[in-house]
Structure formats: C-alpha cells, structure tokens
Protein backbone atom coordinates (compact mmCIF):
# COMPACT_ATOMS: atom_id res chain seq x y z
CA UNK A 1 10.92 1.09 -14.37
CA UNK A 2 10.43 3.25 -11.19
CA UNK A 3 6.82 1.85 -10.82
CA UNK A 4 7.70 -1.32 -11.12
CA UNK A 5 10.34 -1.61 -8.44
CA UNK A 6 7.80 -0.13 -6.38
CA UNK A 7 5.34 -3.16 -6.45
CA UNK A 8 7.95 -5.48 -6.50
CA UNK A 9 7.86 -5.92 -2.92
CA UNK A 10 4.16 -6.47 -2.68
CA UNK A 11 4.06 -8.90 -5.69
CA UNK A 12 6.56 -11.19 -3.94
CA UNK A 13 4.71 -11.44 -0.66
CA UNK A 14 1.54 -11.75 -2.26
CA UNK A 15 2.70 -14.65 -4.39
CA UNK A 16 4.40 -16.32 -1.85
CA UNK A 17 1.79 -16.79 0.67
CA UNK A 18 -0.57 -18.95 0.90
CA UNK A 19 -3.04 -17.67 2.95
CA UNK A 20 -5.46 -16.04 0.65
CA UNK A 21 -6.15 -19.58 -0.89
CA UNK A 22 -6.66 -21.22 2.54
CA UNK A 23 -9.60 -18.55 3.21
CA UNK A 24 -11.93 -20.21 0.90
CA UNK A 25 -13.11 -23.70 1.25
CA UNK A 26 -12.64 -25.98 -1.69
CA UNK A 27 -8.55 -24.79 -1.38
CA UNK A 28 -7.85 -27.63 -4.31
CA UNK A 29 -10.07 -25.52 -6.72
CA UNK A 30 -8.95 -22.59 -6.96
CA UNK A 31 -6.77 -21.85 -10.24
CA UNK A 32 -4.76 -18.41 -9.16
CA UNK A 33 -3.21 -16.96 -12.12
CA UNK A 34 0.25 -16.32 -12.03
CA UNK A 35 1.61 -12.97 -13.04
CA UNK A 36 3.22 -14.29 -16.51
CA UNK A 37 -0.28 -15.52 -17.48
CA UNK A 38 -1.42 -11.79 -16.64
CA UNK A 39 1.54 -10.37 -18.64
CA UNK A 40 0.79 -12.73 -21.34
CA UNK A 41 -2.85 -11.34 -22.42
CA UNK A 42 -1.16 -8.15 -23.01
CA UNK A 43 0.64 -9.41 -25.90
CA UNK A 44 -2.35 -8.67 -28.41
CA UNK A 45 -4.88 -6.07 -27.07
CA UNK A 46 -7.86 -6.06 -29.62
CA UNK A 47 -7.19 -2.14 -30.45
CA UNK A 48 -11.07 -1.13 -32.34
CA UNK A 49 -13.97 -1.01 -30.95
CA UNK A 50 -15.24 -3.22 -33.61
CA UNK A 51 -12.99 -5.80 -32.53
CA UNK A 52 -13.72 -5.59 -28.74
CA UNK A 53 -16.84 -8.20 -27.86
CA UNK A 54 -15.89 -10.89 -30.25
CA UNK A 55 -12.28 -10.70 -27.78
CA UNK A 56 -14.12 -10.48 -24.88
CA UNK A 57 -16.03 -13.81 -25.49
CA UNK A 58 -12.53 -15.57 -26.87
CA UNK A 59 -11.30 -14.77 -23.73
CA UNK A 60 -13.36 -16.02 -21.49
CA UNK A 61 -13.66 -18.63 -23.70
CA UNK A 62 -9.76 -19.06 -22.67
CA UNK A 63 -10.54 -18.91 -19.24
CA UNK A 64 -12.45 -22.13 -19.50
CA UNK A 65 -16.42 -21.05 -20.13
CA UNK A 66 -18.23 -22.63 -22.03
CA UNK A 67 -19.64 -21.39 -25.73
CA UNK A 68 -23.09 -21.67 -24.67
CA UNK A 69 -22.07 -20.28 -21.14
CA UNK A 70 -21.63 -16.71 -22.08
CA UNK A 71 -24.22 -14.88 -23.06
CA UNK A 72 -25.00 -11.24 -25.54
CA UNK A 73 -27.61 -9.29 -23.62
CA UNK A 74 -28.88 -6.97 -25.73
CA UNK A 75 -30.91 -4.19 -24.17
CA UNK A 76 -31.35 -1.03 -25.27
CA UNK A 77 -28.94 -0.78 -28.22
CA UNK A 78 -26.34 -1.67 -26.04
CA UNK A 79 -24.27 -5.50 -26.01
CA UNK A 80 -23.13 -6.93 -22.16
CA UNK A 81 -21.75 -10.04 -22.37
CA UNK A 82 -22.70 -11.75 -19.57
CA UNK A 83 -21.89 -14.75 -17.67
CA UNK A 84 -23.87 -16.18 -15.06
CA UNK A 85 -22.14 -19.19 -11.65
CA UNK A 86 -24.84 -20.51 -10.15
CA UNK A 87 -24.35 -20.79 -6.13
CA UNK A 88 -23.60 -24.19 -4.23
CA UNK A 89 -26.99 -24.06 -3.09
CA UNK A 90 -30.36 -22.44 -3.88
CA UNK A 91 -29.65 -19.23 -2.74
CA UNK A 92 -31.13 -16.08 -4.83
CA UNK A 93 -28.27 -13.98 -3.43
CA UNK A 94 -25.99 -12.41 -6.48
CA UNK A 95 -22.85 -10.66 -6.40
CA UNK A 96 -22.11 -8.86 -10.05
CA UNK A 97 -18.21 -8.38 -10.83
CA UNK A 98 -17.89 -6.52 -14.00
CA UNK A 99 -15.93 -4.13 -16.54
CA UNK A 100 -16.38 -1.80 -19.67
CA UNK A 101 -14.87 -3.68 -22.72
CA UNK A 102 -15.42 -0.53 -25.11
CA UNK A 103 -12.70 2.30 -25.30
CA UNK A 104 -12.64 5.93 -26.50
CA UNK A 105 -11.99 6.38 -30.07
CA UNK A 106 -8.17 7.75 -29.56
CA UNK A 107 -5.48 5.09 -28.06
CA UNK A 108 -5.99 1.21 -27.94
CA UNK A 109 -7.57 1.33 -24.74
CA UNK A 110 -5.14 -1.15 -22.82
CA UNK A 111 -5.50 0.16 -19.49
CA UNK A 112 -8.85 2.08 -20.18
CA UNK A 113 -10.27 -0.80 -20.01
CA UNK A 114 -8.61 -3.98 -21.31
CA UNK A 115 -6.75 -4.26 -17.88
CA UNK A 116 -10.31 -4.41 -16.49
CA UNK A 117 -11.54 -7.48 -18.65
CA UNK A 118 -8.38 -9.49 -18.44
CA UNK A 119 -8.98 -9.29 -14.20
CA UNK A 120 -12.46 -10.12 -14.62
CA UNK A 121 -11.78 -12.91 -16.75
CA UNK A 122 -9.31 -14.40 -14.92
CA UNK A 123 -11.23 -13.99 -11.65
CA UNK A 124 -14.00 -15.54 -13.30
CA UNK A 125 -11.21 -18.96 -14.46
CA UNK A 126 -10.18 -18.81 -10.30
CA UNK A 127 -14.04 -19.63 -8.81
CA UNK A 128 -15.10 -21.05 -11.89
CA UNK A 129 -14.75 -24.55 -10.05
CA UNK A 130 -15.67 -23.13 -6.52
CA UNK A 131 -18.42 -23.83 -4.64
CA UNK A 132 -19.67 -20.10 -4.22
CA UNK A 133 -22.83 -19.23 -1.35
CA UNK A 134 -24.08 -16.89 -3.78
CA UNK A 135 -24.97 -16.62 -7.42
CA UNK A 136 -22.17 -14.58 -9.36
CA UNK A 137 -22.82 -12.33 -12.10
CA UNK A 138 -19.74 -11.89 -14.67
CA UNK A 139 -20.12 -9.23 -17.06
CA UNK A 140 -18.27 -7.06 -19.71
CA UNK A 141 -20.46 -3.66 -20.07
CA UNK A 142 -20.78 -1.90 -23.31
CA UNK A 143 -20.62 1.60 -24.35
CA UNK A 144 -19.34 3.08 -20.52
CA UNK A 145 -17.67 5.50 -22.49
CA UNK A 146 -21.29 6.83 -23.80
CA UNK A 147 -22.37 7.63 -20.10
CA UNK A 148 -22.65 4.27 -18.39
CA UNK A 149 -25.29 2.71 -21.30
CA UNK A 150 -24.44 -0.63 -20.35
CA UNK A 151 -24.12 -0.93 -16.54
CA UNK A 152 -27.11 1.24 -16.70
CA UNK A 153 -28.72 -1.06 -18.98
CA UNK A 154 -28.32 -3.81 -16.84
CA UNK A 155 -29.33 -1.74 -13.38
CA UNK A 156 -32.85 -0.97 -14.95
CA UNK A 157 -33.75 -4.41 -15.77
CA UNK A 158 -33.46 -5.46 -12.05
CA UNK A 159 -36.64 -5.19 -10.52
CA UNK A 160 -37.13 -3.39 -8.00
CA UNK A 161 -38.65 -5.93 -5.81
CA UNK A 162 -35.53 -8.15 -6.71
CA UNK A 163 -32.86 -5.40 -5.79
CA UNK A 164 -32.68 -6.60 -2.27
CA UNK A 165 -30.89 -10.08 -4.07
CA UNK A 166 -28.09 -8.53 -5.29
CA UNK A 167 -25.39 -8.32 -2.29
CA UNK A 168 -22.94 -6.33 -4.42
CA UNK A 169 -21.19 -4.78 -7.44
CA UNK A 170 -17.19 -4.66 -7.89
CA UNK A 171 -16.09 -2.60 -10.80
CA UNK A 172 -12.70 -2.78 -12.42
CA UNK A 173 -11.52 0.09 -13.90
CA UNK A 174 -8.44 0.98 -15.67
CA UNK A 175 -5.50 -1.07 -13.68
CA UNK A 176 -1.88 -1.06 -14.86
CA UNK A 177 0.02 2.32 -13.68
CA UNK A 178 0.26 2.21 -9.87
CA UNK A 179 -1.00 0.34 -6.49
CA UNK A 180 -4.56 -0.93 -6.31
CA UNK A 181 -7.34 1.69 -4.81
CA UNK A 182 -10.84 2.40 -4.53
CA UNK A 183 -12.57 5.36 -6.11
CA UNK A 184 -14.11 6.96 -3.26
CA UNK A 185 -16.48 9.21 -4.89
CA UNK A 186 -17.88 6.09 -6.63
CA UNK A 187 -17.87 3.84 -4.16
CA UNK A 188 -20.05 2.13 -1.42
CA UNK A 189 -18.55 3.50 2.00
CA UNK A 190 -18.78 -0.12 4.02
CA UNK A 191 -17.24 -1.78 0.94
CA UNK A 192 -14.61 0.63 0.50
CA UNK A 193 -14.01 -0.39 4.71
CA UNK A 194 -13.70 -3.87 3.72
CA UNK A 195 -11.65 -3.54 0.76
CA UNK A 196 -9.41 -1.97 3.29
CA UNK A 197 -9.35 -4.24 5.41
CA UNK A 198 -9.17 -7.27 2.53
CA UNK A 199 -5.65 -5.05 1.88
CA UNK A 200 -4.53 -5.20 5.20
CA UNK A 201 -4.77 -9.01 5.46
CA UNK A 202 -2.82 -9.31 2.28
CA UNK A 203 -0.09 -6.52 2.95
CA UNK A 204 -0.79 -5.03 -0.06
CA UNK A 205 -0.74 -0.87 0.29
CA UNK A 206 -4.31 0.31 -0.35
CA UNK A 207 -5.11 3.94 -1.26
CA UNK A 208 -8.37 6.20 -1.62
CA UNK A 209 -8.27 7.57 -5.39
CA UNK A 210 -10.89 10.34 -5.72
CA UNK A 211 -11.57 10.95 -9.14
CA UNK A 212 -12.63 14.52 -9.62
CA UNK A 213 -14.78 14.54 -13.01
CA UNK A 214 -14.56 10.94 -13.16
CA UNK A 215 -17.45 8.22 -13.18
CA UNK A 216 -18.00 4.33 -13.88
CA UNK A 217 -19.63 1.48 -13.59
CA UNK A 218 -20.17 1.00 -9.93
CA UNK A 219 -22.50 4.26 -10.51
CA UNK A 220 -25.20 2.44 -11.61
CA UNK A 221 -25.84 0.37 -9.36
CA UNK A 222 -25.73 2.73 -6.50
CA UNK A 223 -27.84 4.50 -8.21
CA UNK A 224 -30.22 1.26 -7.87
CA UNK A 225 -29.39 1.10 -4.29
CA UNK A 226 -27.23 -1.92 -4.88
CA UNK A 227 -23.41 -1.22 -2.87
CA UNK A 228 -21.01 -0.80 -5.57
CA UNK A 229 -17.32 -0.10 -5.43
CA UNK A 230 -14.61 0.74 -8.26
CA UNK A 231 -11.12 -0.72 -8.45
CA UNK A 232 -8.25 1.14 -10.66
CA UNK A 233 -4.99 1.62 -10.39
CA UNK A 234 -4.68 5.76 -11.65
CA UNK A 235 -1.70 7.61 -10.59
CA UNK A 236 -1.38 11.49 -11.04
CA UNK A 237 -0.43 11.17 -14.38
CA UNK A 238 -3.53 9.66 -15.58
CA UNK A 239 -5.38 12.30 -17.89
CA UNK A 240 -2.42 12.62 -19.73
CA UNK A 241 -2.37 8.87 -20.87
CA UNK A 242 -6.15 7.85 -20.73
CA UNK A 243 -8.69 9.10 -23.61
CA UNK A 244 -5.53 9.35 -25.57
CA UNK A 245 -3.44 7.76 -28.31
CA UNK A 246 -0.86 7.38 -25.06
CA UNK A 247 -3.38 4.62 -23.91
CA UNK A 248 -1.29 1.64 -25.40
CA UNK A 249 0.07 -1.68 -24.28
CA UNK A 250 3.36 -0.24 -24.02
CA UNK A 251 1.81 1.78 -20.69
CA UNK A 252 0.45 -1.48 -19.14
CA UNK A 253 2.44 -1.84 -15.58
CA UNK A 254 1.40 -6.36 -15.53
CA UNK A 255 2.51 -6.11 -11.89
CA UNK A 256 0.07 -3.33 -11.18
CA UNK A 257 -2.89 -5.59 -13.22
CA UNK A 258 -2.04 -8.49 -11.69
CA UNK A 259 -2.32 -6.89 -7.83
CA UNK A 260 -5.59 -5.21 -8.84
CA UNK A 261 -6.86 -9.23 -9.85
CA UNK A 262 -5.53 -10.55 -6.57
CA UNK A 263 -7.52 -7.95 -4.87
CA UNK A 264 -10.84 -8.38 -6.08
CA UNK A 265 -10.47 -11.80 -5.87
CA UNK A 266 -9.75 -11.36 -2.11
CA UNK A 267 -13.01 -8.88 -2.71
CA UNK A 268 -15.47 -11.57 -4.02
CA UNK A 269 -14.28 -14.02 -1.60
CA UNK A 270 -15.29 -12.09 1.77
CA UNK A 271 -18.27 -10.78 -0.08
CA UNK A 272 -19.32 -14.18 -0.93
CA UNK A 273 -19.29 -15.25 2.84
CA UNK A 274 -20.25 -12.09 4.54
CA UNK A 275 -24.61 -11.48 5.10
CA UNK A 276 -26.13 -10.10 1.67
CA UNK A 277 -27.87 -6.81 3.61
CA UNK A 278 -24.25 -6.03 5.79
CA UNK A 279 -23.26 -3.47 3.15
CA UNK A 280 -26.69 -1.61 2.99
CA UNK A 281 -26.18 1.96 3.90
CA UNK A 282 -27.13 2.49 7.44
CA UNK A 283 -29.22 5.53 6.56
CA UNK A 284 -31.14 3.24 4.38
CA UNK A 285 -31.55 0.82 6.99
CA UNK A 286 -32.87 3.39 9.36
CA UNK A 287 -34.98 4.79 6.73
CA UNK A 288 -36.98 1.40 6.01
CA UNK A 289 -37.01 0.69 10.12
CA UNK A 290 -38.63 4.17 10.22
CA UNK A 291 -41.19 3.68 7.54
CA UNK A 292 -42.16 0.07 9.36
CA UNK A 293 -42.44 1.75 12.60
CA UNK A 294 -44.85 4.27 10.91
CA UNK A 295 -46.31 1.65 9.29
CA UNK A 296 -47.06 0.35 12.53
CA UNK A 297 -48.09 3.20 14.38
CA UNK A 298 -50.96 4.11 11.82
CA UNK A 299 -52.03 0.53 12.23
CA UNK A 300 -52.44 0.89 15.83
CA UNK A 301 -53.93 4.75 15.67
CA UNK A 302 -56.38 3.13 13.27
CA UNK A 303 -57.33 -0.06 15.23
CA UNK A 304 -58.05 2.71 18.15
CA UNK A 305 -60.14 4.72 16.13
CA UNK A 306 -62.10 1.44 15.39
CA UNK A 307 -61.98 0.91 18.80
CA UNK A 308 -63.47 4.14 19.51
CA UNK A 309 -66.46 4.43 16.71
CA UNK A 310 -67.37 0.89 18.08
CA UNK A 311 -67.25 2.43 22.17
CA UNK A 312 -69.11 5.46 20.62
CA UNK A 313 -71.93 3.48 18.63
CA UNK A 314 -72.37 1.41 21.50
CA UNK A 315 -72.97 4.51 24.06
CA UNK A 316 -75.66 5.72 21.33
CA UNK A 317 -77.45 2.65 20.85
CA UNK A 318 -77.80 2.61 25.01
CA UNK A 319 -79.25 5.90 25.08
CA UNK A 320 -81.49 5.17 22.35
CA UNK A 321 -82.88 2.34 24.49
C-alpha cells in the first residue's frame, strides 16, 4: 500500500495534463490508455511458458493489429513476434521498442516480463494511428531468459551496412514495484540524458537503477552499435521476488506499469522527431571522422607519390636525351 501512495502523486499529474499529447502532431490520434485499462490486463497473466506467444499475439490483437499484421520470426530456434508501422513517409529510419515475453520456470512471470508486453502493446494501440517520421519496429523477444537468444537473434540479422537505419532500441523490462528508471549499465548514455530529460517535462521522478549481475535486451543491440536503453521499475527488494514463485500478479504495482508506459511513450515520441545519428556515441563519431581523415590523408600521400614517380621519370627521360 506504501508504494502505491507513493506514485499517487505522479499518476494524478500525469493524467491530468495534457501536454504530452499536444507534443505530437496528429493530437486527435492518439489513444492514451488509461490506468484501469492497464490494471485490467493483469486480471489473467498467461502463467507457462507454453502459453506465452499465442497471448502475446491475442493481445496485440486487442490492441487493434491486424491478424496478418503481426508476424512469427523464426530465427535460430528462437520465436519474436514482430510487428512492423511503416513511417508517414519513405524514410528507412527505424526505431525498435520491444520486450521478453518468456519467463523463468519458477513464478508466473507478471512483472518479469508480462508488465513489459502489456506497455509495449499498449504503446503500440497509442501510435498505431499516428503519422510516425520513422519506421517502428514492435517486438516481443523470445527466450531472454536463455542469454538474450531473441534480441540477439534479431541484432544479427541486421546488416551491417543497414545498422546506421536503426535510430534506436527501448527495452521494457520488469515494471510494476516502484518509479520508472533506466538501467545504467545497460543503457545508451545520450538516451539515458534524454529519458531524463523526457522525465523532467512530465514531473515524473526518474532514477538511475544499476543492475549489478543483471542484463537485457537493450544489450544486443549495443552490442550492434545500435543506442539501446532499458526501462524497469526494480526496487531493492527485487531478487527476492523475481526468478521466483513470488513473481505473481498479486506483486504487480498497475500504477508503477502504467508510469513506465507513459514514459516510453514520451520516449518514442522525442526519438521519433529527434536526427537518427544524435544518439551515436561520440567516441564512435570521432572514430569514423578519424578513419575518413586517414582515409584522406593516404589519398593525398599517394596522389604525391604519383606526383613524384611522374617528376622523377620525367627528369630521367631528359637526361636520357
């Protein structure tokens, strides 16, 4: 009861105000859930693993997509169901927004990670309609509880030529016991800045939640070189509820879920209308500047030592004459 009294506050002025849906053009499209709708898909949390992807699809399925929109990737042993919103336009720019739909053997995996689907989902009903800049890439991973297998999955099969398309990656992972944060240790550092500062503008308290031992999603697709960020909700108490059988709907804080939604929804938004390359790591920017400037240099050493062999052959033919 504590907990919830303590996002009380922050739920009211978030769902009072109006100024997150006046940020995005096309205001009249946007469907914002309301918290009882987020309370609501807690009611019946698909509790096997057997069970998991056939919910996954109903749900989005609930959300408004179409059968035929929502696609099985399989790659790799490994199912992602995927859905793909084209952009307004005919830009090749992609923003993924994704969470693990599998859970550990123990618990029902409510928060670990049905808290993540339901915000995805529902984020997914909210732009649905919207006329987006960029192509966004919905997605429920498989088997992150194996080591990543599906997130991984899907970071391999982007080519590396085709990396540069992909703007970024928000992860949601395990929402429902406290105030929305970032995982620092798994996050992209000028994301995590404008998560901040997406926080700030809608007075919702934002934390940095290192997670010692701790990985997700979001890994991936650093590791492709594509920023990435997690979203969860962990307090301290965490590894005593997660991975086990105390992982059950009765643990769910709705408030907490329904923050963490509003948030990456603020998240997708900015991304959307911010320049694809802006959250490129600076060191990587430098590096590639760096490489052209070499690049350059051995052009111009060669083109003198062209220059030279000609001067030189020249001098010879003279004296030969």
């Amino acid at each position: 009861m504590k907990s919830k009294l303590s996002l009380l506050p922050c739920l009211i002025l978030i769902c009072c105000s109006s100024a997150f849906a006046q940020e995005a053009e096309g205001e009249s499209k946007l469907r914002i859930s309301a918290p009882e709708e987020i309370r609501s898909e807690f009611d019946s949390v698909p509790c096997k693993n057997g069970d998991r992807l056939k919910a996954v699809k109903a749900l989005f399925e609930k959300m408004g997509a179409k059968t035929e929109e929502i696609a099985v990737e399989k790659v790799g042993g490994v199912e992602n169901v995927v859905i793909r919103k084209a952009a307004a336009n005919d830009s090749q720019e992609k923003i993924v927004i994704g969470a693990h739909y599998d859970k550990v053997p123990d618990g029902c995996g409510a928060l670990d990670n049905w808290t993540g689907v339901v915000a995805v989902a529902h984020i997914y009903r909210t732009v649905k309609d919207l006329p987006l800049k960029k192509n966004v890439v919905f997605v429920a991973f498989g088997q992150e509880e194996k080591g990543l297998v599906g997130s991984s999955a899907m970071a391999r099969s982007i080519k590396k030529e085709q990396a540069a398309e992909y703007c970024a990656m928000i992860n949601i992972d395990s929402l429902g016991l406290g105030m929305p944060q970032v995982a620092d240790n798994m996050s992209n550092k000028r994301l995590v800045e404008l998560a901040e500062g997406v926080a700030e503008a809608m007075k919702t308290p934002f934390a940095h939640g290192l997670l010692k031992g701790a990985d997700s999603d979001s890994t991936s697709f650093n590791r492709k070189g594509i920023p990435a960020l997690t979203i969860h909700s962990l307090t301290n108490d965490w590894p005593k509820i997660l991975h086990s059988s105390n992982d059950n709907p009765s643990k769910v804080n709705h408030d907490s879920v329904y923050l963490g939604y509003r948030l990456a929804l603020a998240l997708l938004i900015r991304i959307d209308d911010a320049d694809c390359q802006s959250f490129r790591d600076q060191n990587g920017k430098d590096q590639k500047a760096k490489d052209q400037k070499g690049k350059d240099q051995n052009g111009k050493d060669q083109k003198g030592k062209d220059q030279n062999d000609r001067d030189q052959k020249g001098r010879e033919e003279k004296e030969k004459k």
